[in-house]
Protein backbone atom coordinates (compact mmCIF):
# COMPACT_ATOMS: atom_id res chain seq x y z
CA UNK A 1 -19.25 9.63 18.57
CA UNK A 2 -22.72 8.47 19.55
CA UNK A 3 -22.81 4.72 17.68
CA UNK A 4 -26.48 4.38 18.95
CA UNK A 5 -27.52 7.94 17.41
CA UNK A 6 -25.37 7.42 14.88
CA UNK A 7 -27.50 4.09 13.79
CA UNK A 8 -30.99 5.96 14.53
CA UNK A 9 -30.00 9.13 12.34
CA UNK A 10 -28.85 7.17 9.54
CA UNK A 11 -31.99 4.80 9.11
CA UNK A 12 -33.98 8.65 9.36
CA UNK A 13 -32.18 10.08 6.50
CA UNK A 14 -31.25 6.67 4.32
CA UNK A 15 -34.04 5.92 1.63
CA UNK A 16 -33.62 2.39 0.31
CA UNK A 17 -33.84 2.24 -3.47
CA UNK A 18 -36.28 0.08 -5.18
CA UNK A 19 -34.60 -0.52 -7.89
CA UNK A 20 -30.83 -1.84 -8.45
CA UNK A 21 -30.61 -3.29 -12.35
CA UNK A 22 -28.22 -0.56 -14.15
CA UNK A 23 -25.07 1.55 -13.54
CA UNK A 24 -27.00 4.44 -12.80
CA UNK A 25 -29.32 3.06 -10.16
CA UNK A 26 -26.10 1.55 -8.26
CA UNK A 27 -24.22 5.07 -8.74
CA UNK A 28 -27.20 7.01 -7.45
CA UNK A 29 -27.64 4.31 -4.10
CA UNK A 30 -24.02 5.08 -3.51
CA UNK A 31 -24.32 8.70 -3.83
CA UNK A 32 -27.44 8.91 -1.47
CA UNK A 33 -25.76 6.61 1.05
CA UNK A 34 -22.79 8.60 1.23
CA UNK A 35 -25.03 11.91 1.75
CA UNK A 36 -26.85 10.00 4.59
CA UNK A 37 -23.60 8.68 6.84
CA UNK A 38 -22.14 12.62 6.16
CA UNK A 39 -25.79 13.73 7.61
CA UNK A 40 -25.77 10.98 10.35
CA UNK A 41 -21.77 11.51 11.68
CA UNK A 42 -22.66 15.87 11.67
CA UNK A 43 -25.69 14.83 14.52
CA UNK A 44 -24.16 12.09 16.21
CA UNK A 45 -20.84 13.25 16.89
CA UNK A 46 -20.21 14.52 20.72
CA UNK A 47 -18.09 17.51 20.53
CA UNK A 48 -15.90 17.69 23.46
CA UNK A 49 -13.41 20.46 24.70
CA UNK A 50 -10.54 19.47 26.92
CA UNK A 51 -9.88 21.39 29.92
CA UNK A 52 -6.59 22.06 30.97
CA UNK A 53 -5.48 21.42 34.70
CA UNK A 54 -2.27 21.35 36.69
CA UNK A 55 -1.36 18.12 35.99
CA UNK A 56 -0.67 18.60 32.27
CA UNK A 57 2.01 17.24 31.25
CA UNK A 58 3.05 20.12 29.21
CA UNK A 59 1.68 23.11 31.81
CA UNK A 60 3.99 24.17 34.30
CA UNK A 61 2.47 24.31 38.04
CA UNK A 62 1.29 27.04 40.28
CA UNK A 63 4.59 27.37 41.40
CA UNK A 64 6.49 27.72 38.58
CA UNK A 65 4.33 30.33 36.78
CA UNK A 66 4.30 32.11 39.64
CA UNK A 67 8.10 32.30 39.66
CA UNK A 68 7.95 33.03 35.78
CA UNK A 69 5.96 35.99 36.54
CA UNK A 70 8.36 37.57 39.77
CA UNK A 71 10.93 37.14 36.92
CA UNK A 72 9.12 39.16 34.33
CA UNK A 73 8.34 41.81 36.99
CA UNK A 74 11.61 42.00 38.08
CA UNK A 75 12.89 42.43 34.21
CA UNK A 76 10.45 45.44 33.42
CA UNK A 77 11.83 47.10 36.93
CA UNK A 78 15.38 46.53 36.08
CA UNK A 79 14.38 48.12 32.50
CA UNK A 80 12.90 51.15 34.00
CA UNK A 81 15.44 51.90 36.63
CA UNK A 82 18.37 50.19 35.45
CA UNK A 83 19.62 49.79 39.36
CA UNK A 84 22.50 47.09 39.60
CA UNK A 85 20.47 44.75 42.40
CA UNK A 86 17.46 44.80 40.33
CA UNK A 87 20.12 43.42 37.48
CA UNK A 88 21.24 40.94 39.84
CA UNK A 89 18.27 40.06 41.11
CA UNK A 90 16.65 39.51 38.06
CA UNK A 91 19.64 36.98 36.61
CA UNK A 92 18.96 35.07 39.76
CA UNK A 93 15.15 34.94 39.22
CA UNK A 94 16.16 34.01 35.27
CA UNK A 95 18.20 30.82 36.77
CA UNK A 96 16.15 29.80 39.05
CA UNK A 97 13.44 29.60 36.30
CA UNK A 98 15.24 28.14 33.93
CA UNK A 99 16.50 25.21 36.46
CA UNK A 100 12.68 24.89 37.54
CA UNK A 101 11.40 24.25 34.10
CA UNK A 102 14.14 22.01 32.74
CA UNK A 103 13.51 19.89 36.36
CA UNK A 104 9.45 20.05 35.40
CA UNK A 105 10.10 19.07 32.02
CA UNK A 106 12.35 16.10 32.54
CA UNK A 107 9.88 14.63 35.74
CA UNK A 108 7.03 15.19 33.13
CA UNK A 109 8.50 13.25 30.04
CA UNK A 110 9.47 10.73 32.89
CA UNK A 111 6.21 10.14 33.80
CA UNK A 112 4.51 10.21 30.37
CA UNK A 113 6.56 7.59 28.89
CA UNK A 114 5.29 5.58 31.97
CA UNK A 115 1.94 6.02 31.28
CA UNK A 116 1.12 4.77 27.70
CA UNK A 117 -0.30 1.54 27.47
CA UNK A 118 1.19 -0.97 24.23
CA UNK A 119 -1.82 -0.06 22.05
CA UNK A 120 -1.51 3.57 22.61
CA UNK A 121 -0.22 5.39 19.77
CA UNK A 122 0.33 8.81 21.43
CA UNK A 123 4.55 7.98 22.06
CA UNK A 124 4.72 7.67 18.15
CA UNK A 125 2.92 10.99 17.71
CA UNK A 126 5.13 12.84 20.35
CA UNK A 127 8.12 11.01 18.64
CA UNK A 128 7.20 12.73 15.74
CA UNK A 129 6.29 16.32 17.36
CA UNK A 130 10.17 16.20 18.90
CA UNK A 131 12.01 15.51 15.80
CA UNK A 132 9.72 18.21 14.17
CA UNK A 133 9.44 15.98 11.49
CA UNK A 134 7.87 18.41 8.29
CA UNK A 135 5.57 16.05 5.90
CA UNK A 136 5.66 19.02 3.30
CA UNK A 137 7.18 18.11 0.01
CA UNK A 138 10.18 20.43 -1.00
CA UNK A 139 10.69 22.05 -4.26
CA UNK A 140 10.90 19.49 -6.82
CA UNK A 141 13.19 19.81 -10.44
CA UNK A 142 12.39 18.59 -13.52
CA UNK A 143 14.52 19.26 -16.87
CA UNK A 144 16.11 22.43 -15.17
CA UNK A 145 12.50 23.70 -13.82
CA UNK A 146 12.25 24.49 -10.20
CA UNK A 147 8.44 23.82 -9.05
CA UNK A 148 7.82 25.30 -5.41
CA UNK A 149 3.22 25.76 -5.86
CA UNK A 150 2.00 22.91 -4.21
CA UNK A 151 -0.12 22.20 -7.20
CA UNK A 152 2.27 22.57 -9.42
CA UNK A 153 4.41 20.04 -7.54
CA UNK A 154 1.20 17.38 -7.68
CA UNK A 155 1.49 17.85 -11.14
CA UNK A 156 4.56 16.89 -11.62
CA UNK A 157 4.37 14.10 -9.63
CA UNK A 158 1.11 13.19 -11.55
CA UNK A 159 2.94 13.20 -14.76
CA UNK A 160 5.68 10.92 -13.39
CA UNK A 161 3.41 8.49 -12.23
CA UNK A 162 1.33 8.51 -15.44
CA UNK A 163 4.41 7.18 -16.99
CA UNK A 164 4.85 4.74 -14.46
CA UNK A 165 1.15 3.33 -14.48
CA UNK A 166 1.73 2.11 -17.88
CA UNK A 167 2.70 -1.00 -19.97
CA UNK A 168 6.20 -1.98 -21.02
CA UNK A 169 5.27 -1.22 -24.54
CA UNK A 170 8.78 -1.11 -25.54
CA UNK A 171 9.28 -5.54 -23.95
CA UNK A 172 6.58 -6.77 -26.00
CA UNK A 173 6.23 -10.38 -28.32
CA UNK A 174 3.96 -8.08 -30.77
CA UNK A 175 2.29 -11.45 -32.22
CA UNK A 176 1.30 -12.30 -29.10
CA UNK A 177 -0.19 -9.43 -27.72
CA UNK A 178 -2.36 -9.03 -31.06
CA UNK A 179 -3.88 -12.68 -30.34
CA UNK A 180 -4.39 -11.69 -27.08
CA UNK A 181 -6.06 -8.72 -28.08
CA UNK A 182 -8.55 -10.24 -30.48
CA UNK A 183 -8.94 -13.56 -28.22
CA UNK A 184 -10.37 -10.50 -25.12
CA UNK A 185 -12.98 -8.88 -28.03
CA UNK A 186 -14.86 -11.74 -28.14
CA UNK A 187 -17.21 -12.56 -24.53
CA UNK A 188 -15.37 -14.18 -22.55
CA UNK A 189 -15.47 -17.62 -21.93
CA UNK A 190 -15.80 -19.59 -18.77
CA UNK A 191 -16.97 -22.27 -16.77
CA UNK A 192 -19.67 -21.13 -13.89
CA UNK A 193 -22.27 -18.75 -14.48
CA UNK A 194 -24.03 -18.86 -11.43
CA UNK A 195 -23.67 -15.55 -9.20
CA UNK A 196 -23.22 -15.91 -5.16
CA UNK A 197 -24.96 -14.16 -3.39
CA UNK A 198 -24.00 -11.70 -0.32
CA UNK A 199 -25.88 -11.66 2.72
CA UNK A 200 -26.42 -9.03 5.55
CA UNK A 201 -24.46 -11.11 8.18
CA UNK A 202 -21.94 -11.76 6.25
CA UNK A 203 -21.46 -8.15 5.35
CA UNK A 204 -21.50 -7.76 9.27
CA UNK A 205 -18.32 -10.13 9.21
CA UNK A 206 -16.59 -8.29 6.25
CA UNK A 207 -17.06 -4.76 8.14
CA UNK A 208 -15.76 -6.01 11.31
CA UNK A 209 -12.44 -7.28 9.33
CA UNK A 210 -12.12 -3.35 8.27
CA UNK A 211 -8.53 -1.46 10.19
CA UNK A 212 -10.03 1.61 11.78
CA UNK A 213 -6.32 2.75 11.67
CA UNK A 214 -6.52 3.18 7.88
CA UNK A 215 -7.10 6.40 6.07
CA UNK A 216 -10.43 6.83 4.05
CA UNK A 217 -10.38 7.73 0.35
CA UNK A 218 -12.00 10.66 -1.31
CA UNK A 219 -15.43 10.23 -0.08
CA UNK A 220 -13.95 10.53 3.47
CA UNK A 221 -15.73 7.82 4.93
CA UNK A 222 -13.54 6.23 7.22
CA UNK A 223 -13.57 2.36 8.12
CA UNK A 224 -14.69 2.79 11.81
CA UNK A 225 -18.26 4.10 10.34
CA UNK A 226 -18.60 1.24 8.27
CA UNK A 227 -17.89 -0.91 11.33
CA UNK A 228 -21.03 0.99 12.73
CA UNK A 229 -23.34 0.50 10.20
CA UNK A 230 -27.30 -0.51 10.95
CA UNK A 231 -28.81 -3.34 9.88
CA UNK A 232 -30.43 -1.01 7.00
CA UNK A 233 -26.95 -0.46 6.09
CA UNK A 234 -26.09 -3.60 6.01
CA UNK A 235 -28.94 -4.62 4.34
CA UNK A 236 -28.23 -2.22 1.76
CA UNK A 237 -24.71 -2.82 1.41
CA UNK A 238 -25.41 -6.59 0.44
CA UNK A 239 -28.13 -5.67 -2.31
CA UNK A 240 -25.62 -3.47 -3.67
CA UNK A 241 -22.61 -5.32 -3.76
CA UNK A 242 -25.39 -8.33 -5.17
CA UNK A 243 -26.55 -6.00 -8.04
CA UNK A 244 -22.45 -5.33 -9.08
CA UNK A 245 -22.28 -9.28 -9.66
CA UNK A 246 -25.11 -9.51 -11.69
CA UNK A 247 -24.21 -6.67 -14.49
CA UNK A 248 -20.10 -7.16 -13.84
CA UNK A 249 -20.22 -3.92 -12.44
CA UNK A 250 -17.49 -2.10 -10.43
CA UNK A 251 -18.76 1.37 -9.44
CA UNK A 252 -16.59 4.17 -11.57
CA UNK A 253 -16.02 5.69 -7.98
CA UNK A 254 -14.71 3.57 -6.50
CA UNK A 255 -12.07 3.53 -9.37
CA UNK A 256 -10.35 6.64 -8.51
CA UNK A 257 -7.79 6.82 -5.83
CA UNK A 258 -6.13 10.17 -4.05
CA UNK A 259 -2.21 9.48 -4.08
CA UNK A 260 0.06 10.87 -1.31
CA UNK A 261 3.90 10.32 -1.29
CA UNK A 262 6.16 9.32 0.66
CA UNK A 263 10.23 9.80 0.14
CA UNK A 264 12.42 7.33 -0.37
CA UNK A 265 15.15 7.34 2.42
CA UNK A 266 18.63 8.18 0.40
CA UNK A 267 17.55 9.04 -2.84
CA UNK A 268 17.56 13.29 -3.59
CA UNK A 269 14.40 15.00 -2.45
CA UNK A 270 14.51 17.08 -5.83
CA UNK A 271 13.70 14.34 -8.32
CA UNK A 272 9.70 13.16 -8.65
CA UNK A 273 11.07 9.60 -8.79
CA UNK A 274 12.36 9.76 -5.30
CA UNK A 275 8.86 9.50 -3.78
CA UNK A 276 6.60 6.08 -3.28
CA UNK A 277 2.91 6.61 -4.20
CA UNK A 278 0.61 5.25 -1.26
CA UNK A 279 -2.95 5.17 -2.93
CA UNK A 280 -6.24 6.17 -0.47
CA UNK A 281 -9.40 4.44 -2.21
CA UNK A 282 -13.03 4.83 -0.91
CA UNK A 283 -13.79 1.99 2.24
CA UNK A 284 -16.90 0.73 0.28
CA UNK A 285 -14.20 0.20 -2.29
CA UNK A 286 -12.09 -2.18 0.19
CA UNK A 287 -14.91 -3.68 1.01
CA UNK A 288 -16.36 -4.85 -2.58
CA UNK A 289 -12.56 -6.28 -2.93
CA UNK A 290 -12.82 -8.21 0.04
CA UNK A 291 -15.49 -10.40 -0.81
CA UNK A 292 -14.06 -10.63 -4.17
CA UNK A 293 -10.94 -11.79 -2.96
CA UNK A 294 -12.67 -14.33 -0.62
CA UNK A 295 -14.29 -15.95 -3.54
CA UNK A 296 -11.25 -15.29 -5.98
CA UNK A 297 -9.12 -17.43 -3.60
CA UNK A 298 -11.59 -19.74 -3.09
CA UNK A 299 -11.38 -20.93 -6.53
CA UNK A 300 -7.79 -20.74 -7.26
CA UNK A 301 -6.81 -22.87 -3.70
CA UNK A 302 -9.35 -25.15 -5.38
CA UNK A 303 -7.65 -25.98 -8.39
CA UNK A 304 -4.13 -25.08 -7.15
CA UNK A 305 -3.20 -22.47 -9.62
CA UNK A 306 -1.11 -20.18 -7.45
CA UNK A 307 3.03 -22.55 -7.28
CA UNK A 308 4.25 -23.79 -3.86
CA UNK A 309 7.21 -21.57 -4.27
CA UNK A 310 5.18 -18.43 -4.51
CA UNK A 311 5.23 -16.80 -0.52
CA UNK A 312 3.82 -13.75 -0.69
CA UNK A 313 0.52 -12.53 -0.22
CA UNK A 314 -0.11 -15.96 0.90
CA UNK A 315 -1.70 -17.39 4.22
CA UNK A 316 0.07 -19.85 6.32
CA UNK A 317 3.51 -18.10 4.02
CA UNK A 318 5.91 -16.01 5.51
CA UNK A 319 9.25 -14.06 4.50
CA UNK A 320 10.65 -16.42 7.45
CA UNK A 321 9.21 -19.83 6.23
CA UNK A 322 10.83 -18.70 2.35
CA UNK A 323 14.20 -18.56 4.19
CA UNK A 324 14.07 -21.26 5.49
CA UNK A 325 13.22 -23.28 2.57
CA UNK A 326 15.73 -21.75 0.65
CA UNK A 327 18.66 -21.96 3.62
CA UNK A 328 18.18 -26.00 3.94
CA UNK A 329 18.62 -26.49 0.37
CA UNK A 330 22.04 -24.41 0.36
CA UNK A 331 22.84 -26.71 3.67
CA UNK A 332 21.65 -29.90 1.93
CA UNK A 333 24.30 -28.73 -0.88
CA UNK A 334 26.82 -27.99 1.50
CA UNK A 335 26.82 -31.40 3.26
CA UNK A 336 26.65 -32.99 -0.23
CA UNK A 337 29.41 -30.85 -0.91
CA UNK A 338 28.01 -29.24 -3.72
CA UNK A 339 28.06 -25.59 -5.19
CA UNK A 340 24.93 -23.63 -5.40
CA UNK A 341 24.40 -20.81 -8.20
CA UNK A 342 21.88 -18.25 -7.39
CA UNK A 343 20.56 -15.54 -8.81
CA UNK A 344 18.79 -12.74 -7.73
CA UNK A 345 16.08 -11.33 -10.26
CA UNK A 346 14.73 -7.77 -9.85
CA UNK A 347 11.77 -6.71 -11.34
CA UNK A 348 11.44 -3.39 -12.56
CA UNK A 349 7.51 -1.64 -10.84
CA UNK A 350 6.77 -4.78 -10.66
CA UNK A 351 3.05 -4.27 -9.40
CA UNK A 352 2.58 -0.95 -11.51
CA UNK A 353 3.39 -1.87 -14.98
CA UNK A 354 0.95 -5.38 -15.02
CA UNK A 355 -0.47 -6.31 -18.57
CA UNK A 356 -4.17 -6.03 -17.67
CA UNK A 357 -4.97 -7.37 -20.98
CA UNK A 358 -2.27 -10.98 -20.08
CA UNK A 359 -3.45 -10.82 -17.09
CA UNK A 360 -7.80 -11.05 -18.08
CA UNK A 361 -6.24 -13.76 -20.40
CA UNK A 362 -4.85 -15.60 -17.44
CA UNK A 363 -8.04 -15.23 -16.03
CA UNK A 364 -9.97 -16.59 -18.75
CA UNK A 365 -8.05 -19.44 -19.94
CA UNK A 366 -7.55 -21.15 -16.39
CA UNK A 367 -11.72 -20.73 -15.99
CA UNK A 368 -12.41 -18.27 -13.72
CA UNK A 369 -15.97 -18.06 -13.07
CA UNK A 370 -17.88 -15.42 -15.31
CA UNK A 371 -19.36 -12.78 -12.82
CA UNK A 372 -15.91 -12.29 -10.77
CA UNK A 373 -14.05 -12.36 -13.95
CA UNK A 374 -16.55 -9.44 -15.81
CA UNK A 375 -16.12 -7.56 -12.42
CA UNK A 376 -12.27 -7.94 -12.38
CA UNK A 377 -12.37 -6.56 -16.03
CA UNK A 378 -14.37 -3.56 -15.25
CA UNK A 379 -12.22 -3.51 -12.04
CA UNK A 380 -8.93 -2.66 -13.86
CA UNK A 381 -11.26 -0.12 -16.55
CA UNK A 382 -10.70 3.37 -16.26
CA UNK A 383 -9.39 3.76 -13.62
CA UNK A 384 -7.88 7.33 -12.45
CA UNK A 385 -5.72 8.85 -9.89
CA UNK A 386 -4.88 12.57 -8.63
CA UNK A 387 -1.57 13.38 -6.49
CA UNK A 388 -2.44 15.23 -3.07
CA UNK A 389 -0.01 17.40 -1.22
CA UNK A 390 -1.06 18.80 1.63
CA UNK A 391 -5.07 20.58 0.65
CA UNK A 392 -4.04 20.71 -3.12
CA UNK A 393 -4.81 17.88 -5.77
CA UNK A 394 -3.18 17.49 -9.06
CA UNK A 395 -5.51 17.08 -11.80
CA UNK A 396 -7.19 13.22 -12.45
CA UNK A 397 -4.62 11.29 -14.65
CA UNK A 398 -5.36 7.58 -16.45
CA UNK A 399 -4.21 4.47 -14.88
CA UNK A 400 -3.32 2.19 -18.15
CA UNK A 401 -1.53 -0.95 -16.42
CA UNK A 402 -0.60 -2.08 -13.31
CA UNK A 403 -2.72 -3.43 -10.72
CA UNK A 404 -3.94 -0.16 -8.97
CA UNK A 405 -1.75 0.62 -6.09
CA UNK A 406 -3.74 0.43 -2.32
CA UNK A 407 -6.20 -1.68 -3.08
CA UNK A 408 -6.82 -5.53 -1.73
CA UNK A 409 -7.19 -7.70 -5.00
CA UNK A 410 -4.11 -6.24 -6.42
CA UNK A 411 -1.59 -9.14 -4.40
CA UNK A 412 -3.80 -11.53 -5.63
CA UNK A 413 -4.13 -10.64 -9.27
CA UNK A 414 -0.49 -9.84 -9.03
CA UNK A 415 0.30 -13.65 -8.25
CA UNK A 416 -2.32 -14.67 -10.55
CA UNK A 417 -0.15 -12.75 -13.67
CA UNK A 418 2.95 -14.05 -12.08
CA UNK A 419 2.20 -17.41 -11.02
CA UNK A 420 3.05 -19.44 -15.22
CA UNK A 421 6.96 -18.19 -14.35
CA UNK A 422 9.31 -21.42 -16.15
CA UNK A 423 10.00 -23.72 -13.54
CA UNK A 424 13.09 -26.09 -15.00
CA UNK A 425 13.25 -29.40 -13.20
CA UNK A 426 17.10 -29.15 -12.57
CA UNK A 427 16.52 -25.58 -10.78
CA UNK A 428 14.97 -24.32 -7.70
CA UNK A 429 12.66 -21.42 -7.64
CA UNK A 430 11.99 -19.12 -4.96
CA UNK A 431 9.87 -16.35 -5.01
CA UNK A 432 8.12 -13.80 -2.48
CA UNK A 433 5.76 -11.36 -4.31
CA UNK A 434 8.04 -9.61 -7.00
CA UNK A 435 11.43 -10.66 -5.23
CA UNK A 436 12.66 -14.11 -7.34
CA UNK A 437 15.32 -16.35 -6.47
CA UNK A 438 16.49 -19.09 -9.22
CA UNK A 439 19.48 -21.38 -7.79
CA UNK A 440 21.10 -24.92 -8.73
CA UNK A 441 23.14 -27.21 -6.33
CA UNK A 442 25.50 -29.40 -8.33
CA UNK A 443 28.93 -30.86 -7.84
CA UNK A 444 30.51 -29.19 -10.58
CA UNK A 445 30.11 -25.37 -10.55
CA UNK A 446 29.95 -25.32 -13.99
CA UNK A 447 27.09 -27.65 -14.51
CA UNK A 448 25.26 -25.58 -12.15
CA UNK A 449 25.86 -22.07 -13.53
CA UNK A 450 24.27 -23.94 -17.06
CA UNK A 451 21.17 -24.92 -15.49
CA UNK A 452 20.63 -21.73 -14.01
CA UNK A 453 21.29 -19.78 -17.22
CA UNK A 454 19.17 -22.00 -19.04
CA UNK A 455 16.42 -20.99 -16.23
CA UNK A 456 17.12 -17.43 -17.24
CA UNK A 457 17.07 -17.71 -20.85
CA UNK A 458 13.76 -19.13 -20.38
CA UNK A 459 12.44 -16.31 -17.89
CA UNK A 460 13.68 -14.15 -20.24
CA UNK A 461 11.34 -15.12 -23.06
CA UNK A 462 8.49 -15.50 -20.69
CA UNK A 463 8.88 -12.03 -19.19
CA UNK A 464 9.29 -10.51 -23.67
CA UNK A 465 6.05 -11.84 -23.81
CA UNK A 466 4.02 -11.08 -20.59
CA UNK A 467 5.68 -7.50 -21.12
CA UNK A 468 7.91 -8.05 -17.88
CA UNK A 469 10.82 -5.60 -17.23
CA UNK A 470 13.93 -6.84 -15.28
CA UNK A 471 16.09 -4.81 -14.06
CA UNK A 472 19.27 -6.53 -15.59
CA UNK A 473 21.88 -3.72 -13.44
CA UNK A 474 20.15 -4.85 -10.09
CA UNK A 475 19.90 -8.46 -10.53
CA UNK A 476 23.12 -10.44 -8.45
CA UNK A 477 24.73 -13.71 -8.70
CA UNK A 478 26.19 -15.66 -6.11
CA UNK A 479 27.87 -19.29 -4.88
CA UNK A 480 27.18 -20.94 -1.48
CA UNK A 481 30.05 -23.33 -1.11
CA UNK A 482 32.25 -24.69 1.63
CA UNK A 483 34.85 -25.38 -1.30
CA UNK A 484 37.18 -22.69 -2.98
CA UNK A 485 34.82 -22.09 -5.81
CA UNK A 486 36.85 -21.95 -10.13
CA UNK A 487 36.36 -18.73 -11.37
CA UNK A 488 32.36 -19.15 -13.10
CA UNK A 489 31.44 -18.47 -16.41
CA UNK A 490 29.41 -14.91 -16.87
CA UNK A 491 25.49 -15.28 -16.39
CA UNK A 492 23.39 -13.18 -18.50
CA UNK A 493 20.15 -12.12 -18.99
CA UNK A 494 18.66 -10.03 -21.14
CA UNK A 495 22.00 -9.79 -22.85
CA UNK A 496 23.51 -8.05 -20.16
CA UNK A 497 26.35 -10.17 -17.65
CA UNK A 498 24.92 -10.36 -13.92
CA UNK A 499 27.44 -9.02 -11.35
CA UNK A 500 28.97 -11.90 -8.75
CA UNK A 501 28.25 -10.96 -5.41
CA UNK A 502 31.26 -12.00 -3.98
């Protein structure tokens, strides 16, 4: 690809729009942009075609081929004549070959796995190409129902994930949700008015943050385009993304997100609920979320709303530093000779089935500023999805709860919903996205195992009324001690007893 031509051809065909104030206008700037970068990548992009040569790693030499070619000669005049030497000779000529090209392959793969540089992701593909790995999905079964069509197969898929993109309606506190409801119809309240701008440089700085490695969405505009843009583009980009603030709008485009699978390793290859969605939304789409984001955690650093114990999706918070934090507490209790009572919680889709209407309340009533608030309201709207396998797409389903699946807000917003969990001052909470660890050091085991159901009693209610599924069969128990721990009472949640990990 020509960058330079690429720039020049796109200010040629790209008309800026005068006017940005409705949903149309923005729709339409997106629509013509998208036309222009399709019309600018077709005349700026170098077509090259490789030549082959005798150092290919996967063409044999002179040499061998012509040896390859004796043998085939000598195997059409052994055919003809059938003559006992030419028999012979031929079996010789077949050995000889077959020795030759299992010494040139071996040499070859020698020197190609000497070749690749740490960045090059060529090994990885070849990895692939020798375990013939097949991305195909296979026949899936539903209710006795064999579906081999491809589309058919995204359909089922589609309906499975319909189901999951929904709210817990059955784990609800039904008073609750109805003043929720009616607090939400009436504008919402909050503290700042005042919309920040965007600029062109700083749009610059956002694109240059974008992974070329990623996929694009369904306008197939991948990231290393935007990363290209002109100044026009740029230009453009920040009037845009300006003109979404001011009306609260987030383009219904941008909304809809083309869902491959992937299968979960151990879990039958039949059943729809074996396979992970992996969502593909537009770049622009990233890119709004990005400087939402930015501003989003901005003002929630500011007034310190997401808890210390909260890890993930967190700068300057790792998986490692979480371990840690939790291992020198069970050390601390071991040197004070102490038991500690832990519990492992497991949320059930944790990031699919999100309230969106607890979560805007969240929003609201810690005052979040109004524009980013309106956006992140339209943001979670109507949003849609289609399953793709291989060239076919299932057809466009709702997306009813959840934050959507893909996209960069939804850790954020997903630790925003999360972040009011009951913290009891005789417990310790640990928590890394959706993974939650409660546990209580205490010299009697039995004084610890009532603190820590009292912790889950209290989760318990909290998750009834945020419409939180736990997955009571998952969830685990366990005691770090140095002494022979009594037999503990059962802890429960939900009503159901939490296996000891022993």
């Amino acid at each position: 690809m020509d960058w330079e031509l690429f720039k020049t051809e796109f200010d040629n065909a790209f008309e800026m729009p005068k006017i940005l104030n409705t949903r149309w206008h923005i729709d339409e700037g997106i629509k013509n942009m998208l036309n222009s970068i399709s019309i600018a990548v077709e005349k700026s992009t170098i077509r090259t075609f490789k030549t082959s040569n005798r150092n290919d790693y996967n063409i044999p030499p002179k040499r061998i081929l012509s040896l390859i070619k004796l043998k085939n000669y000598h195997r059409r005049l052994w055919q003809r004549q059938r003559l006992p030497h030419l028999r012979r000779r031929y079996n010789q000529l077949n050995r000889r070959v077959k020795y030759e090209l299992d010494k040139f392959r071996l040499n070859s793969y020698k020197k190609y796995l000497s070749d690749p540089s740490p960045d090059d992701n060529s090994l990885w593909k070849a990895t692939k190409r020798i375990l013939n790995e097949k991305s195909s999905i296979p026949s899936l079964m539903s209710e006795g129902t064999v579906f081999d069509n491809n589309t058919e197969k995204a359909n089922l898929l589609a309906d499975y994930f319909e189901s999951a993109f929904s709210p817990n309606d059955k784990i609800q506190d039904k008073t609750f949700t109805l003043n929720v409801n009616t607090y939400l119809s009436t504008p919402l309240q909050s503290v700042e008015k005042h919309v920040k701008y965007t600029s062109p440089s700083k749009m610059s700085h956002y694109n240059k943050t974008l992974n070329k490695r990623k996929s694009p969405g369904h306008d197939k505009v991948p990231n290393v385009v935007l990363r290209n843009l002109s100044r026009k583009g740029l230009s453009f980009l920040a009037s845009l993304f300006n003109a979404c603030f001011n009306i609260s709008y987030f383009p219904n485009t941008w909304k809809h997100s083309e869902i491959i699978v992937i299968h979960k390793s151990g879990k039958p290859s039949s059943s729809p609920s074996s396979y992970r969605p992996i969502g593909l939304l537009p770049t622009l789409s990233k890119l709004f979320q990005k400087i939402i984001k930015a501003r989003l955690e901005t003002y929630f650093e500011k007034i310190s709303f997401i808890p210390p114990h909260q890890f993930g999706f967190r700068s300057h918070h790792s998986t490692c530093h979480q371990i840690l934090r939790v291992s020198e507490n069970i050390i601390k209790g071991f040197e004070a000779k102490q038991h500690t009572v832990a519990v492992f919680l497991d949320v059930a889709q944790a990031f699919d089935r999100v309230w969106h209407q607890g979560l805007l309340y969240k929003l609201s009533m810690c005052g979040t500023p109004a524009y980013p608030l309106g956006i992140i309201k339209n943001f979670l709207a109507h949003r849609t999805f289609a399953v793709k396998i291989d060239n076919e797409l299932s057809t466009q389903r709702p997306i009813t709860a959840g934050v959507p699946q893909g996209a960069i807000l939804s850790p954020l917003l997903y630790n925003i919903f999360t972040a009011d969990i009951p913290i009891l001052d005789n417990c310790n909470t640990a928590i890394y996205a959706d993974d939650t660890l409660i546990y209580c050091s205490n010299s009697d085991i039995n004084t610890a195992s009532l603190n820590v159901q009292i912790a889950l009693d209290s989760i318990s209610e909290w998750c009834k009324k945020w419409r939180i599924a736990l997955n009571s069969s998952k969830c685990e128990a366990k005691i770090f001690t140095l002494r022979r721990p009594l037999e503990p009472t059962k802890l429960k949640i939900l009503n159901s007893e939490i296996n000891w990990n022993q």
